[in-house]
PDB file of N, CA and C in Angstrom:
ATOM      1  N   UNK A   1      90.257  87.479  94.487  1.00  0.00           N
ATOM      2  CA  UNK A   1      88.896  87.207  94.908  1.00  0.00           C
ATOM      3  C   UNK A   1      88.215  86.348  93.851  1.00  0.00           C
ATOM      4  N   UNK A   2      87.237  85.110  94.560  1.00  0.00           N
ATOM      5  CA  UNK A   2      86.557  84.753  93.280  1.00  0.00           C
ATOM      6  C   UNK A   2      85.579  85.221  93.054  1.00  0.00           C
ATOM      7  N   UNK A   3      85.127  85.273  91.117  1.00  0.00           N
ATOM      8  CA  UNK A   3      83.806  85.754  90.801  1.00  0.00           C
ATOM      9  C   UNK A   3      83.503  84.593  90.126  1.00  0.00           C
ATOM     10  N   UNK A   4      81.973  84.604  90.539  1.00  0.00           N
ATOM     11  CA  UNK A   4      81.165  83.285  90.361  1.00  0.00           C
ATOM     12  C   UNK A   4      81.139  83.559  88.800  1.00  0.00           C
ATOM     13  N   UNK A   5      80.768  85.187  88.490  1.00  0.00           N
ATOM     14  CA  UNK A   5      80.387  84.738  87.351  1.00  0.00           C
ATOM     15  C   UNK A   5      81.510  84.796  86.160  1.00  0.00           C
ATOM     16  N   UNK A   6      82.632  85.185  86.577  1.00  0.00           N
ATOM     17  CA  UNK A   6      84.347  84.796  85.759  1.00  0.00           C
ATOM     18  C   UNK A   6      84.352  83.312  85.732  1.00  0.00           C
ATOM     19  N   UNK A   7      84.269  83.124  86.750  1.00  0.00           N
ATOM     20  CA  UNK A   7      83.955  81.103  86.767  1.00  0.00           C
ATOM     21  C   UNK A   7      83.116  80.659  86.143  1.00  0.00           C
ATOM     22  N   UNK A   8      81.927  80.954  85.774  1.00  0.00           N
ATOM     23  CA  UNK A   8      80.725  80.360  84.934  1.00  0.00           C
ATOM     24  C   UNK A   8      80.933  81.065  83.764  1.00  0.00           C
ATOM     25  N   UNK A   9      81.485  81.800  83.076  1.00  0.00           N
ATOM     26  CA  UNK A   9      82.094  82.461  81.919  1.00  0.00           C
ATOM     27  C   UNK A   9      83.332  81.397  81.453  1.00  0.00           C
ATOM     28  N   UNK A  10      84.323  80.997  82.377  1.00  0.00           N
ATOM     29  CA  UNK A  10      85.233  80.493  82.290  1.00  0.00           C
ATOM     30  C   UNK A  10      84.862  78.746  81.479  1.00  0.00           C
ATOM     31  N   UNK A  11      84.081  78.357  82.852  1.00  0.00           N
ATOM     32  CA  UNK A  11      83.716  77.162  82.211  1.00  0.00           C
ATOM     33  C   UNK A  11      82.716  77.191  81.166  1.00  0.00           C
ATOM     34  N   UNK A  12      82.076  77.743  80.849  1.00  0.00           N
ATOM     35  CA  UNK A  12      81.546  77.995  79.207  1.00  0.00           C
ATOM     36  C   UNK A  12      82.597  77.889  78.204  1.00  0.00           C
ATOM     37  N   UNK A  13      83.389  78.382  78.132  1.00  0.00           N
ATOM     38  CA  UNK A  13      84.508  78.434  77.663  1.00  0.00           C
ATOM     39  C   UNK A  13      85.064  77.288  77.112  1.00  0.00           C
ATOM     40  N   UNK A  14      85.379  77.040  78.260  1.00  0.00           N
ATOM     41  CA  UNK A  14      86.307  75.533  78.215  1.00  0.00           C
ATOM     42  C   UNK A  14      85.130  74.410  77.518  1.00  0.00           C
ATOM     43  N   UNK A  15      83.816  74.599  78.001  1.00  0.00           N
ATOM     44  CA  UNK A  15      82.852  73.747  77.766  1.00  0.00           C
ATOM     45  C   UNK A  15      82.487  73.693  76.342  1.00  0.00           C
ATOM     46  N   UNK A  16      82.936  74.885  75.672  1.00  0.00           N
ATOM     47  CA  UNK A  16      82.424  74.728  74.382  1.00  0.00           C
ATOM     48  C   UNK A  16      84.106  74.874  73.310  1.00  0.00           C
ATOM     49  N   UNK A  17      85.116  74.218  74.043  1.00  0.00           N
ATOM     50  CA  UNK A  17      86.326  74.631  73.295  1.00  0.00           C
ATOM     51  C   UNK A  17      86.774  72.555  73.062  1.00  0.00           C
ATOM     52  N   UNK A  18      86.187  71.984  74.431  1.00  0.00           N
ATOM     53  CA  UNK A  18      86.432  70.513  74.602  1.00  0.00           C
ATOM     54  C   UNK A  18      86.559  69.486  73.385  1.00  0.00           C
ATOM     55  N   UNK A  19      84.819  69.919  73.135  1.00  0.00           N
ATOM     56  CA  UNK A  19      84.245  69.066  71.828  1.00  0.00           C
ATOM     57  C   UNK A  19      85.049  69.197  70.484  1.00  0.00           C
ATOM     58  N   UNK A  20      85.961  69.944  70.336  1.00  0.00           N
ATOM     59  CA  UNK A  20      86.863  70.428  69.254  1.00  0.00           C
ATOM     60  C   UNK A  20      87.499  69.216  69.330  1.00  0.00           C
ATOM     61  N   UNK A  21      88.502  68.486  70.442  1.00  0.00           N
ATOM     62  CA  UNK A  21      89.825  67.767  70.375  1.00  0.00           C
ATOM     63  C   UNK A  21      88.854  66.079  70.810  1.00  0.00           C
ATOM     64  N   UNK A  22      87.985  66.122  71.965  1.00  0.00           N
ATOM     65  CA  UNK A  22      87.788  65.479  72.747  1.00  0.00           C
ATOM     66  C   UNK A  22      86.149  64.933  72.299  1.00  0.00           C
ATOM     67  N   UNK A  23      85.895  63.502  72.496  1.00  0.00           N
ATOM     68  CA  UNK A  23      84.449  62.936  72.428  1.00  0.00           C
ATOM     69  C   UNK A  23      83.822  63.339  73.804  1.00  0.00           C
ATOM     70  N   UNK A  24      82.781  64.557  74.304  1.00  0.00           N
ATOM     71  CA  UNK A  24      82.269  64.719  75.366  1.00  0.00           C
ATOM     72  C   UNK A  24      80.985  63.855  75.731  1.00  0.00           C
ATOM     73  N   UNK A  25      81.135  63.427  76.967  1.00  0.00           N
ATOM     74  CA  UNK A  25      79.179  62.801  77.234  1.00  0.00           C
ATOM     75  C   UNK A  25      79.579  63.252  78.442  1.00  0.00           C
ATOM     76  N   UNK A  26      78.236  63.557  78.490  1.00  0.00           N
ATOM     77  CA  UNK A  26      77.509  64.389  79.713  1.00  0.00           C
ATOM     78  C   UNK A  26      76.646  63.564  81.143  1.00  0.00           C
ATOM     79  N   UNK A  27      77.498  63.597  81.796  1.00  0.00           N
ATOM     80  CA  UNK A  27      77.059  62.353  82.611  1.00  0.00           C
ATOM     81  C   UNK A  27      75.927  62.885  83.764  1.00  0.00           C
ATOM     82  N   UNK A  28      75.733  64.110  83.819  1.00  0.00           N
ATOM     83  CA  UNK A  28      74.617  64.623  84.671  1.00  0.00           C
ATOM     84  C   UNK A  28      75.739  65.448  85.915  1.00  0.00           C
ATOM     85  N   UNK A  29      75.158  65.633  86.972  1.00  0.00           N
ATOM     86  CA  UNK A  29      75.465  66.622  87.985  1.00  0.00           C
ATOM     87  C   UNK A  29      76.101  65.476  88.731  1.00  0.00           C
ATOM     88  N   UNK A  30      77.316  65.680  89.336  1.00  0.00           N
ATOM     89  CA  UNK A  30      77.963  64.500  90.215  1.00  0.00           C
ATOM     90  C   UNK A  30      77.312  65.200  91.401  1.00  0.00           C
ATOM     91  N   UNK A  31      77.108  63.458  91.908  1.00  0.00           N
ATOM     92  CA  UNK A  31      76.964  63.200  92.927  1.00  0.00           C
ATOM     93  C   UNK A  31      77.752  62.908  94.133  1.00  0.00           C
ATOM     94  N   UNK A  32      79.224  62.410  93.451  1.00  0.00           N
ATOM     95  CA  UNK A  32      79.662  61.850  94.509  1.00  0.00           C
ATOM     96  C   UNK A  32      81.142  61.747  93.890  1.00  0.00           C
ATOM     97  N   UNK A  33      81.926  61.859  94.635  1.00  0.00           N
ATOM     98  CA  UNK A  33      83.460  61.974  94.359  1.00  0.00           C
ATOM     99  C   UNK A  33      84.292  61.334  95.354  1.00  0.00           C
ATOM    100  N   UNK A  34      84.979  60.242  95.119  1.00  0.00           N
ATOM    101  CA  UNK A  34      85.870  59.558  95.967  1.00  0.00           C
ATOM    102  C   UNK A  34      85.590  58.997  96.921  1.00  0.00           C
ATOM    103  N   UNK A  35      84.118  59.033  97.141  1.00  0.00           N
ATOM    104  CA  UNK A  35      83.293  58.246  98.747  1.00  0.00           C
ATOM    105  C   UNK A  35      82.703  59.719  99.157  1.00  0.00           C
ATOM    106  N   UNK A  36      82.488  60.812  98.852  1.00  0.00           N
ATOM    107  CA  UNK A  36      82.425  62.041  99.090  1.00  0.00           C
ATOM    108  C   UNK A  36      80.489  62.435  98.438  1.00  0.00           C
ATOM    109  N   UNK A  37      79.881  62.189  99.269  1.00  0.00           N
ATOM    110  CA  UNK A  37      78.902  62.855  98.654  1.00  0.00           C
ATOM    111  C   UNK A  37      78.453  64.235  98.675  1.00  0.00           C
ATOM    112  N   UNK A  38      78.181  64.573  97.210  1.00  0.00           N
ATOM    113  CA  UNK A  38      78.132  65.821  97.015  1.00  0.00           C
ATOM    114  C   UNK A  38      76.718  66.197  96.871  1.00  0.00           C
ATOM    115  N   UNK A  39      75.927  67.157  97.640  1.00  0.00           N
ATOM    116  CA  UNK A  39      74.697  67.939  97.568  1.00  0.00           C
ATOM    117  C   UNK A  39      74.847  69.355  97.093  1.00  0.00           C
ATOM    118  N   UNK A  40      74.112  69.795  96.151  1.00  0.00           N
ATOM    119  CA  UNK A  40      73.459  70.972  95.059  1.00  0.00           C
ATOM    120  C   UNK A  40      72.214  71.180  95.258  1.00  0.00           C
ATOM    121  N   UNK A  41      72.242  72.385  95.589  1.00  0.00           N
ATOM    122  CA  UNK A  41      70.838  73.033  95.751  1.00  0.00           C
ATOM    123  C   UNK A  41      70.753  74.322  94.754  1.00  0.00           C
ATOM    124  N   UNK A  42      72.089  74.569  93.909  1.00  0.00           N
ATOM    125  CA  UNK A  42      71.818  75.713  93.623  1.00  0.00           C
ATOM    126  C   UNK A  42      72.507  76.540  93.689  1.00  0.00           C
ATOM    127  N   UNK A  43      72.343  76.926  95.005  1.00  0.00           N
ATOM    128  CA  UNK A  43      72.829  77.977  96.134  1.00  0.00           C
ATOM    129  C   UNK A  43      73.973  77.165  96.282  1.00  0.00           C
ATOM    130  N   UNK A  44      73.757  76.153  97.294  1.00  0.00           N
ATOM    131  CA  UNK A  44      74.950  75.994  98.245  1.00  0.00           C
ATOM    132  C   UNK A  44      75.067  74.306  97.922  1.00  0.00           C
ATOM    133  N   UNK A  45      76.996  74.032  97.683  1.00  0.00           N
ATOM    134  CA  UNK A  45      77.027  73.151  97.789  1.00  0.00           C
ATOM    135  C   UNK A  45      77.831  72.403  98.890  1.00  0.00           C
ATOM    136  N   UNK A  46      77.790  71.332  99.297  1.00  0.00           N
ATOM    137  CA  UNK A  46      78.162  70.660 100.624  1.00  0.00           C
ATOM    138  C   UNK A  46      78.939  69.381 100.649  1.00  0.00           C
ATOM    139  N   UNK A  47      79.487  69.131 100.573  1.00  0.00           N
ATOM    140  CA  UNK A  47      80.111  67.911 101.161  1.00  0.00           C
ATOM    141  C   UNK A  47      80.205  66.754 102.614  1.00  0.00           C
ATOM    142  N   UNK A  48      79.668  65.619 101.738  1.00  0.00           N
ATOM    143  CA  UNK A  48      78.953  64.454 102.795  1.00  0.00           C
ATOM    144  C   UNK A  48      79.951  63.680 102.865  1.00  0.00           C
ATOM    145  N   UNK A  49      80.908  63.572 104.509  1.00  0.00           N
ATOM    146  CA  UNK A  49      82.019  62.651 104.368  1.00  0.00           C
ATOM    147  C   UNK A  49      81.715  61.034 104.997  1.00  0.00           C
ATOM    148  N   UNK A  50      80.532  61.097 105.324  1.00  0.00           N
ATOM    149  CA  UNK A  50      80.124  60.474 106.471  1.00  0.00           C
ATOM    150  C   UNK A  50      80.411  58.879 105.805  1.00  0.00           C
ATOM    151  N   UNK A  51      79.616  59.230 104.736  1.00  0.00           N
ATOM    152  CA  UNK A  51      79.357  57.467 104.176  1.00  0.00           C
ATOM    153  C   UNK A  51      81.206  57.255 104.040  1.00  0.00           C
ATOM    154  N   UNK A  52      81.810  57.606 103.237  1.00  0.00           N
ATOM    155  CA  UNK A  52      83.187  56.986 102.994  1.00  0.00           C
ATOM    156  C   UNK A  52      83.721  57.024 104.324  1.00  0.00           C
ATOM    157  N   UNK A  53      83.912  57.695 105.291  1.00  0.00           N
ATOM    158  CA  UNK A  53      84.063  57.115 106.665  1.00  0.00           C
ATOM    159  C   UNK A  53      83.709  55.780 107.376  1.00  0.00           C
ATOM    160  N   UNK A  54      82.506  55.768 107.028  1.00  0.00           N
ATOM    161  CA  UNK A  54      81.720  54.789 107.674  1.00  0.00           C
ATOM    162  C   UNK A  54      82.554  53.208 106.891  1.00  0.00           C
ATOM    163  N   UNK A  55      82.898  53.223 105.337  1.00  0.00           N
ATOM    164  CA  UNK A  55      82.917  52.644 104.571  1.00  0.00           C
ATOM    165  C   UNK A  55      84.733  52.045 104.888  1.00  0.00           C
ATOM    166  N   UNK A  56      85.169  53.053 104.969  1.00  0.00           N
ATOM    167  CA  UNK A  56      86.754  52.878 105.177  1.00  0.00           C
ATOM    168  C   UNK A  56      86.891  52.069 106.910  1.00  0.00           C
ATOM    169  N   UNK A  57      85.947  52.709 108.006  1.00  0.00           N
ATOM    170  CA  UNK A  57      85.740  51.794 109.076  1.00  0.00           C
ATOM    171  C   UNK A  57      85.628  50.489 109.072  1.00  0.00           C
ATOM    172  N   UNK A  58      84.908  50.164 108.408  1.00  0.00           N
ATOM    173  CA  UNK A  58      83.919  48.966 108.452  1.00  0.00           C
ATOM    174  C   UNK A  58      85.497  47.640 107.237  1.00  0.00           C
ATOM    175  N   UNK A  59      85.885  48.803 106.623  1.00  0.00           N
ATOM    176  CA  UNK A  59      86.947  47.883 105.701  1.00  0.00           C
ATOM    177  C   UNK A  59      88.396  46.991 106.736  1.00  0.00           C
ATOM    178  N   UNK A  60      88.205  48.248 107.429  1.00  0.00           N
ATOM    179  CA  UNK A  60      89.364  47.517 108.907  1.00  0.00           C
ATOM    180  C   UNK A  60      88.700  47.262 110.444  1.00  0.00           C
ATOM    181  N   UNK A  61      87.554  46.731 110.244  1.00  0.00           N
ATOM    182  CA  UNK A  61      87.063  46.151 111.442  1.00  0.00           C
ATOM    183  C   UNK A  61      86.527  47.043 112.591  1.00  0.00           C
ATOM    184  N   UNK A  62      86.379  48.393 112.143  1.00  0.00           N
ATOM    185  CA  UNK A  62      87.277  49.321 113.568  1.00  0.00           C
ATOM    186  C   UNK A  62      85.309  50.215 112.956  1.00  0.00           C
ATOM    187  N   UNK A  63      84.121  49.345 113.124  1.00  0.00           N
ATOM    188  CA  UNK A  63      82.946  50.200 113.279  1.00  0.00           C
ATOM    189  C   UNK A  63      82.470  50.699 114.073  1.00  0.00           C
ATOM    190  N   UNK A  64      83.303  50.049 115.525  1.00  0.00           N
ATOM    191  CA  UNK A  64      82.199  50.638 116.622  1.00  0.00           C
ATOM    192  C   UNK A  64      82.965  51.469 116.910  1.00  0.00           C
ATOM    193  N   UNK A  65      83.754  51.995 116.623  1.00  0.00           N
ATOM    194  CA  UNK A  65      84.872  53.439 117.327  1.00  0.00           C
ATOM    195  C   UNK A  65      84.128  54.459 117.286  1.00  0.00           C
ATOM    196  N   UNK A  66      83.756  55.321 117.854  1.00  0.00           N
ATOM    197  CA  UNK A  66      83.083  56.415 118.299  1.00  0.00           C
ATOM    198  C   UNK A  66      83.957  57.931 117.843  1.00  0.00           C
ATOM    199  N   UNK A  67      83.628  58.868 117.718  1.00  0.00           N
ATOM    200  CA  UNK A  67      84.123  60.044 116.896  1.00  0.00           C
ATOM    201  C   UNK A  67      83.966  60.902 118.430  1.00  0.00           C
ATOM    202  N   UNK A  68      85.258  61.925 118.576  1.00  0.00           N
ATOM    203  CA  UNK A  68      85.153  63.037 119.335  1.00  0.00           C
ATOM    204  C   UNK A  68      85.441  64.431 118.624  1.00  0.00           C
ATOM    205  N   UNK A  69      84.920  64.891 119.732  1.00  0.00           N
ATOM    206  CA  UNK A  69      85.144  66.291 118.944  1.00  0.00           C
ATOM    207  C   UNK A  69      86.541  67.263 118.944  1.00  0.00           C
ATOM    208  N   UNK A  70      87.988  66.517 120.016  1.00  0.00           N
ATOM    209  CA  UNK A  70      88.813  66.755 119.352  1.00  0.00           C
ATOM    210  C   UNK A  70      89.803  65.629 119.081  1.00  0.00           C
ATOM    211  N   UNK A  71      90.171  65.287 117.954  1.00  0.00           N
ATOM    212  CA  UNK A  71      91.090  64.553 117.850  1.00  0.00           C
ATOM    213  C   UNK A  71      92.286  63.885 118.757  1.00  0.00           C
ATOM    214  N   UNK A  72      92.724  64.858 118.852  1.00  0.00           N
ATOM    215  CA  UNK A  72      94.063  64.735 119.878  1.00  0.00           C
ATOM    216  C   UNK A  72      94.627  65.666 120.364  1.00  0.00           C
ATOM    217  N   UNK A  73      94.924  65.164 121.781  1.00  0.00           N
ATOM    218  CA  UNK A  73      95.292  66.706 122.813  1.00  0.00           C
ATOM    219  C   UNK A  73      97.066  66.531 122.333  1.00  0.00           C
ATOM    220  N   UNK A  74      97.546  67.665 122.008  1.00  0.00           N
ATOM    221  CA  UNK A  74      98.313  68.138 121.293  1.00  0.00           C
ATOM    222  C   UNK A  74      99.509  67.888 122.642  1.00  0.00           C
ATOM    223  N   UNK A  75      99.161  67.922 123.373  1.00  0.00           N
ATOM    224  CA  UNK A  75     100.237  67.559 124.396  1.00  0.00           C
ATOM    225  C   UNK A  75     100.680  65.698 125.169  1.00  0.00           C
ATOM    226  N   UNK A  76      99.732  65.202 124.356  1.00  0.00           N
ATOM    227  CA  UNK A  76     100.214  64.071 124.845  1.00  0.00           C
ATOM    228  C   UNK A  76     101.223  63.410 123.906  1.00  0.00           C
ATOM    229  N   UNK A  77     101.870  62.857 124.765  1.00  0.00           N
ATOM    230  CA  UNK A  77     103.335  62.133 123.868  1.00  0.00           C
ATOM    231  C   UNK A  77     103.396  60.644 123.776  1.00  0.00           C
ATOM    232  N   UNK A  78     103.038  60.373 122.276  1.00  0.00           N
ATOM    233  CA  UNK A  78     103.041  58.663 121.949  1.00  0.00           C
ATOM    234  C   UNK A  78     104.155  58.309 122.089  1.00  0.00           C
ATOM    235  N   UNK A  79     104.414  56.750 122.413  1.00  0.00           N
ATOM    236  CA  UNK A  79     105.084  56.068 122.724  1.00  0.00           C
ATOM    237  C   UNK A  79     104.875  54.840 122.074  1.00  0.00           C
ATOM    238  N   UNK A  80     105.951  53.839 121.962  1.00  0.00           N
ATOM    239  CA  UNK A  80     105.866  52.664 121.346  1.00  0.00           C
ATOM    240  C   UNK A  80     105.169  51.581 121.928  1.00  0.00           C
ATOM    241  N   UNK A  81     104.058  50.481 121.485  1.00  0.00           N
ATOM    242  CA  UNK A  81     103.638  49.141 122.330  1.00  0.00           C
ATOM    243  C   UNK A  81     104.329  48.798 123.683  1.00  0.00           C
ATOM    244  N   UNK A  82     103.720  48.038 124.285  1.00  0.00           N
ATOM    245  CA  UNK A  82     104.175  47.622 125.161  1.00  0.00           C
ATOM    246  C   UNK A  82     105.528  46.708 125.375  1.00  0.00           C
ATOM    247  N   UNK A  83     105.723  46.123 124.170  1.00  0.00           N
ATOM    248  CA  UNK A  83     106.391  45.401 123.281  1.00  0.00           C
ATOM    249  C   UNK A  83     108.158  45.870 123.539  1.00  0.00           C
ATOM    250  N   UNK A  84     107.859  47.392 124.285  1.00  0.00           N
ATOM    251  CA  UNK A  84     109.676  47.722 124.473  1.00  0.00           C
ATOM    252  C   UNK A  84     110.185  48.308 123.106  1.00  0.00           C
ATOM    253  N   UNK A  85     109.774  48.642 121.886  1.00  0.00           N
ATOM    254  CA  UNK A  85     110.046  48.749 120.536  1.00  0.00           C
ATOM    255  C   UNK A  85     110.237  48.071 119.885  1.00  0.00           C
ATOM    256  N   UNK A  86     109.823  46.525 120.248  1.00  0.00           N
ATOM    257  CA  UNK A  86     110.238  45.965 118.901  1.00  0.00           C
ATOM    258  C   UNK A  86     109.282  46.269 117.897  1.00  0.00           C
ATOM    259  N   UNK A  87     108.742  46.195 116.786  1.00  0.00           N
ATOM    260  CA  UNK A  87     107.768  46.184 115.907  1.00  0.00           C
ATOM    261  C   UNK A  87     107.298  44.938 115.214  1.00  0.00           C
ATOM    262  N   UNK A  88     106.224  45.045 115.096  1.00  0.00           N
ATOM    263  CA  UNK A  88     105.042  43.850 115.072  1.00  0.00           C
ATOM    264  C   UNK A  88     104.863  43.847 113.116  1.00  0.00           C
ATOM    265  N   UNK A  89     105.680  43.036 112.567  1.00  0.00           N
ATOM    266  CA  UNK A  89     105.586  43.566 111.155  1.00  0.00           C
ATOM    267  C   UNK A  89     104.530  42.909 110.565  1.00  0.00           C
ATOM    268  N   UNK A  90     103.581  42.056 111.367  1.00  0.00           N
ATOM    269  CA  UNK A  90     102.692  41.334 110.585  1.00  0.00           C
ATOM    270  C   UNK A  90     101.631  42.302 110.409  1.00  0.00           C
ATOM    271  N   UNK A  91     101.096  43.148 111.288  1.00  0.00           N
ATOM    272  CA  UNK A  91     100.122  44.339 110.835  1.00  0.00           C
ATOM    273  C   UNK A  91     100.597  45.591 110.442  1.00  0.00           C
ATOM    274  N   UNK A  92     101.767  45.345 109.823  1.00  0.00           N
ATOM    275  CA  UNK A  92     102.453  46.820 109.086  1.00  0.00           C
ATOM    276  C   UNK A  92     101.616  47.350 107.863  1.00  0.00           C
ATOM    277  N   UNK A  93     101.330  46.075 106.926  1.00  0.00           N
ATOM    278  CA  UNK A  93     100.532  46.572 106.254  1.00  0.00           C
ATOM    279  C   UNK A  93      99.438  47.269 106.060  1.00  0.00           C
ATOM    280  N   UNK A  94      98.617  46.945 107.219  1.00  0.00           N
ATOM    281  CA  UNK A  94      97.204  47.280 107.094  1.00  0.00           C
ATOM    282  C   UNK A  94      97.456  48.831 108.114  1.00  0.00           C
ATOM    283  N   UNK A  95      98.147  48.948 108.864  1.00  0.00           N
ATOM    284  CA  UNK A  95      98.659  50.426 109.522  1.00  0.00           C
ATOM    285  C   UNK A  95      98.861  51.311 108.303  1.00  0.00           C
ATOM    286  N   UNK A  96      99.902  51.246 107.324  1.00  0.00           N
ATOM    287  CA  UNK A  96     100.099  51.556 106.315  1.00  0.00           C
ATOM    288  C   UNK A  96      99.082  52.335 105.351  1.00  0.00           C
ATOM    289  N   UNK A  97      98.002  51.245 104.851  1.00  0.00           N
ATOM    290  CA  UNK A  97      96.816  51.159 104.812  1.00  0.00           C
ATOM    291  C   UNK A  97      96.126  52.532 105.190  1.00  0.00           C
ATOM    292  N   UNK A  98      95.905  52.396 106.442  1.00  0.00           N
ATOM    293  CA  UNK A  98      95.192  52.434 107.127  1.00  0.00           C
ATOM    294  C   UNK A  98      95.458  54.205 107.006  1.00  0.00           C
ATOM    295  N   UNK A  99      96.816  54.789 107.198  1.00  0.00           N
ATOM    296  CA  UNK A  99      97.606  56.125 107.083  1.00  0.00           C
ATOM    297  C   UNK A  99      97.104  56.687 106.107  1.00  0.00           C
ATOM    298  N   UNK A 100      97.392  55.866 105.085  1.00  0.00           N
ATOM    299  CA  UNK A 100      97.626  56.128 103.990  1.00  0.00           C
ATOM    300  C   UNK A 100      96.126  56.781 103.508  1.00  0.00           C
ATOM    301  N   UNK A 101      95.023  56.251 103.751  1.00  0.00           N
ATOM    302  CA  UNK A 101      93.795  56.946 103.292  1.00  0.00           C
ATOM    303  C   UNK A 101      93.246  58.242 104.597  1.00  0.00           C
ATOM    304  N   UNK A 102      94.208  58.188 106.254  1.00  0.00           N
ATOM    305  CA  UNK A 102      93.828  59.178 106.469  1.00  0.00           C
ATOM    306  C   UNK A 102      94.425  60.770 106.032  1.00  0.00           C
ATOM    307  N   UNK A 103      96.356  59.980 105.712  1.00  0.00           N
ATOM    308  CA  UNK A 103      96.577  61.271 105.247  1.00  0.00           C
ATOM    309  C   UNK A 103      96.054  61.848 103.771  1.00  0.00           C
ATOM    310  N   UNK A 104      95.290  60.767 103.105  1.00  0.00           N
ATOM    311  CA  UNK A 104      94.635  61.660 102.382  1.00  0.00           C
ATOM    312  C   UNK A 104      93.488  62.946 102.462  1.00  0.00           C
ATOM    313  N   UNK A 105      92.676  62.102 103.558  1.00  0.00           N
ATOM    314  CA  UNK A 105      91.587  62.314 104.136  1.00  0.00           C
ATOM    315  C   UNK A 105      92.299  63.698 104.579  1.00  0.00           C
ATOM    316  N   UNK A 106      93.092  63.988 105.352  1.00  0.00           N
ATOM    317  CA  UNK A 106      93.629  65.482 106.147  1.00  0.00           C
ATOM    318  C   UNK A 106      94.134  66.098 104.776  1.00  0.00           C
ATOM    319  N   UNK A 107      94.950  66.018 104.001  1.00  0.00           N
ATOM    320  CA  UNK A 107      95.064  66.961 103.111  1.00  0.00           C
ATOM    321  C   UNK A 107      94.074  67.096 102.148  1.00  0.00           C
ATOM    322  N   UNK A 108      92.833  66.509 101.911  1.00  0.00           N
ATOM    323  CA  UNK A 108      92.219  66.873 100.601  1.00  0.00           C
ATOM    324  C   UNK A 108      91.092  67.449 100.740  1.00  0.00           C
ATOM    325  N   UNK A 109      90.530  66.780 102.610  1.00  0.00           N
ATOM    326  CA  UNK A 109      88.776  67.455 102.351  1.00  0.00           C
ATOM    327  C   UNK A 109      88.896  67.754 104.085  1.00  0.00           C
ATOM    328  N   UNK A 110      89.554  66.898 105.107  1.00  0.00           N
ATOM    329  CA  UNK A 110      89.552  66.899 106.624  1.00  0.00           C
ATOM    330  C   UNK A 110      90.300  67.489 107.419  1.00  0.00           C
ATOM    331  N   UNK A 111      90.806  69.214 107.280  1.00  0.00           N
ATOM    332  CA  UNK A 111      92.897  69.367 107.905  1.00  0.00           C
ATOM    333  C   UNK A 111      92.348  68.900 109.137  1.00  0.00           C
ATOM    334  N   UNK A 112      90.902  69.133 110.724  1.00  0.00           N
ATOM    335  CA  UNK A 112      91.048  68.886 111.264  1.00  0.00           C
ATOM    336  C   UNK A 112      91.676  67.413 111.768  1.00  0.00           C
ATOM    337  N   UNK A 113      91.954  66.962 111.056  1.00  0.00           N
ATOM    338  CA  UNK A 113      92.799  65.606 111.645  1.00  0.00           C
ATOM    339  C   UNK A 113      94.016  65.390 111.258  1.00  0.00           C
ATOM    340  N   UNK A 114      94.589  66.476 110.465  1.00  0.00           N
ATOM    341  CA  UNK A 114      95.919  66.212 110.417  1.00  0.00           C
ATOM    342  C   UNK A 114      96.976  66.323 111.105  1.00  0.00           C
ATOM    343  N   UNK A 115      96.868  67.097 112.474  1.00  0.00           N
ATOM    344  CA  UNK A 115      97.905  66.570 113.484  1.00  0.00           C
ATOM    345  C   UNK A 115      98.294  65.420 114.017  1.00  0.00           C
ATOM    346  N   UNK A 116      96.799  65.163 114.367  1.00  0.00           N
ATOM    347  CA  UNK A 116      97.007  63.352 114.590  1.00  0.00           C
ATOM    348  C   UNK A 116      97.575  62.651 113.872  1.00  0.00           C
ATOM    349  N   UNK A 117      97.129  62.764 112.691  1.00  0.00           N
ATOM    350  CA  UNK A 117      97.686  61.676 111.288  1.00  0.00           C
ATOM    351  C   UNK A 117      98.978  61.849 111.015  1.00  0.00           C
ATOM    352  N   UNK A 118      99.584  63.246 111.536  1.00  0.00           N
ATOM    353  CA  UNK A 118     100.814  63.478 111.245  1.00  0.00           C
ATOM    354  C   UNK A 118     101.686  62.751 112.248  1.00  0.00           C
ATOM    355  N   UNK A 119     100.969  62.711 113.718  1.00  0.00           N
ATOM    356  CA  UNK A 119     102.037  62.514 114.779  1.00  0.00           C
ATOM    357  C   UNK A 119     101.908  60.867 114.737  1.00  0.00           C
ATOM    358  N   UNK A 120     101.079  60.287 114.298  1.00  0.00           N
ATOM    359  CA  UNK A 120     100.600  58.673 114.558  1.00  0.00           C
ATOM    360  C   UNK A 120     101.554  58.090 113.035  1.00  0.00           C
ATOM    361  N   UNK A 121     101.475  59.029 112.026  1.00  0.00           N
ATOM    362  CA  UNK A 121     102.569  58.536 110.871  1.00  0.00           C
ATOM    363  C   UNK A 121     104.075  58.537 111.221  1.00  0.00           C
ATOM    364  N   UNK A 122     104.291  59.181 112.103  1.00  0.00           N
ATOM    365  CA  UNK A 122     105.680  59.058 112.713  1.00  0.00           C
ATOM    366  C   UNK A 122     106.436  57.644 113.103  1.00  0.00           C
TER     367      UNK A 122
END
């Protein structure tokens, strides 16, 4: 179980063991982590994914795409372009890309989208 105040004991700790090895500056209360804005009240803190969404959209053209509320129906079965399978290697990269920051996105702050991301990385 966690205790808040083993954790705020803890980092005291560490906070006053740093300055021994390490030059510390104190950069204030983060705000924001990885495109991730972070709100502190105190009480409760929250995580704002919206802007780095918006930000990662807008980087591959793809702003007006609209958000649902479920990802993907777990029963439908992708299939290759119309194309018959060949593969189109001139936009491999930016697919790649493109994976690559959602499977971050599902393992670090989003699991709801990691089925999709899993079955579309295939």
């Amino acid at each position: 179980m966690f205790s808040l105040e083993a954790a705020t004991k803890a980092t005291i700790k560490v906070n006053a063991k740093l300055p021994e090895n390490y030059i510390i500056v104190n950069l204030g209360q983060t705000s924001q982590v990885i495109g991730i804005v972070i709100h502190c009240d105190g009480i409760w803190v929250s995580l704002v994914k919206n802007s780095y969404i918006t930000k990662i959209l807008r980087q591959f053209g793809m702003e007006h795409i609209c958000g649902v509320s479920m990802p993907m129906d777990p029963y439908v079965k992708l299939d290759l372009a119309e194309n018959h399978g060949e593969k189109e290697m001139e936009h491999i990269t930016d697919f790649q890309a493109v994976m690559g920051i959602l499977i971050y996105r599902a393992l670090a702050t989003q699991q709801d989208i990691l089925y999709p991301v899993v079955a579309l990385s295939r």
